[in-house]
C-alpha atoms as a PDB file:
ATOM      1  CA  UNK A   1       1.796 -28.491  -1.665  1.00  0.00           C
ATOM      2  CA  UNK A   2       2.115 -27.609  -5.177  1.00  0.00           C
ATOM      3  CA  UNK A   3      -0.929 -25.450  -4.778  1.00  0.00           C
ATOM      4  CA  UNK A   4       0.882 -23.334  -2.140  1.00  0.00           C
ATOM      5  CA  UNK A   5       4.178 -22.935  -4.221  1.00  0.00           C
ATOM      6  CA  UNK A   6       2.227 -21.535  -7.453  1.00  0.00           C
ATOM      7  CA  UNK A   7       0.908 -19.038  -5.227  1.00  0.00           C
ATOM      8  CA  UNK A   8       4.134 -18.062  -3.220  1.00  0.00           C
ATOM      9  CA  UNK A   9       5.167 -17.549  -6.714  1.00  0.00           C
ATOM     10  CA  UNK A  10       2.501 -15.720  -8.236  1.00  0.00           C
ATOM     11  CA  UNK A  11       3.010 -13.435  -4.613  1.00  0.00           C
ATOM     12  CA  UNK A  12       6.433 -12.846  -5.376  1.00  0.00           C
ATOM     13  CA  UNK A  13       5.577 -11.877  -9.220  1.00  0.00           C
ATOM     14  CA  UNK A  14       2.685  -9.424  -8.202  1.00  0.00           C
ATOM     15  CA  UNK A  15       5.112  -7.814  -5.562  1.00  0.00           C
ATOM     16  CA  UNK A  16       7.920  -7.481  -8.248  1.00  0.00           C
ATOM     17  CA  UNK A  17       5.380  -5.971 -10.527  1.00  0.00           C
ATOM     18  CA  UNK A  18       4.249  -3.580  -8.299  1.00  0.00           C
ATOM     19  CA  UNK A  19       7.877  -2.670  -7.085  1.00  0.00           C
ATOM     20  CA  UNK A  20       8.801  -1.645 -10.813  1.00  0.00           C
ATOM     21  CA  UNK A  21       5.618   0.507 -11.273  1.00  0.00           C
ATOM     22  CA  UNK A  22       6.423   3.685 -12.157  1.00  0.00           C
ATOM     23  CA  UNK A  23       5.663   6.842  -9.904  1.00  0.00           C
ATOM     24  CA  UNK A  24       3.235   9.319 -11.370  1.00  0.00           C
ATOM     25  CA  UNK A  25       4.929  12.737 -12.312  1.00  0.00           C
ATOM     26  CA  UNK A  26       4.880  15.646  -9.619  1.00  0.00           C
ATOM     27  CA  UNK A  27       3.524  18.811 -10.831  1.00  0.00           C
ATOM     28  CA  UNK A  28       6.258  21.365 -11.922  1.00  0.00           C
ATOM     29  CA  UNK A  29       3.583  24.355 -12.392  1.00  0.00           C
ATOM     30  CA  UNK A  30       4.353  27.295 -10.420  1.00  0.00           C
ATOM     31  CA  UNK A  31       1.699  28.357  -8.407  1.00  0.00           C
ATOM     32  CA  UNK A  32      -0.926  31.299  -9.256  1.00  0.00           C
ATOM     33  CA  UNK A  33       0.439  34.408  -8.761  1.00  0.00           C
ATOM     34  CA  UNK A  34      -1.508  36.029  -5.625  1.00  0.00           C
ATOM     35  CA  UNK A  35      -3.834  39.244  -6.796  1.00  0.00           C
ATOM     36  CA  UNK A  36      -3.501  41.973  -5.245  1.00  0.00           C
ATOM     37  CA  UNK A  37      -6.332  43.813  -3.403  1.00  0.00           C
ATOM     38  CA  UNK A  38      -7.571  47.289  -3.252  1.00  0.00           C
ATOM     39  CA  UNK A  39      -5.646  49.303  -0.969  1.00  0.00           C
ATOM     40  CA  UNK A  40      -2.113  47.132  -2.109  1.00  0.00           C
ATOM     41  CA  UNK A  41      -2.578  48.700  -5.522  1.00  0.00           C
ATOM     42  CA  UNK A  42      -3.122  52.087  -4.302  1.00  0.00           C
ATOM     43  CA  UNK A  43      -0.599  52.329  -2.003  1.00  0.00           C
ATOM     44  CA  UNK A  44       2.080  50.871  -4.623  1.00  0.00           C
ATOM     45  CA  UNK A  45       0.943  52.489  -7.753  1.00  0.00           C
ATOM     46  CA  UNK A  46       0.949  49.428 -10.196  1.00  0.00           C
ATOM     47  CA  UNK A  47      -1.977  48.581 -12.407  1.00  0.00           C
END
């Protein structure tokens, strides 16, 4: 019986634990901007 409390305990612990983790970081970079093609750069003039 003592057996089955240390590991009800040792659950509880490792659930704790992995409550408190911390969440990775989501990444703030703004995307790529999108190239233009051909024609898009003809027809508006830019470079």
């Amino acid at each position: 019986m003592q057996r089955a409390g240390h590991l009800v305990l040792a659950s509880v612990l490792a659930l704790a634990l992995a409550a408190c983790a911390s969440q990775p970081s989501p990444d703030l970079t703004p995307p790529t901007a999108k190239r233009l093609d051909a024609k898009t750069t003809l027809e508006s003039g830019r470079r």
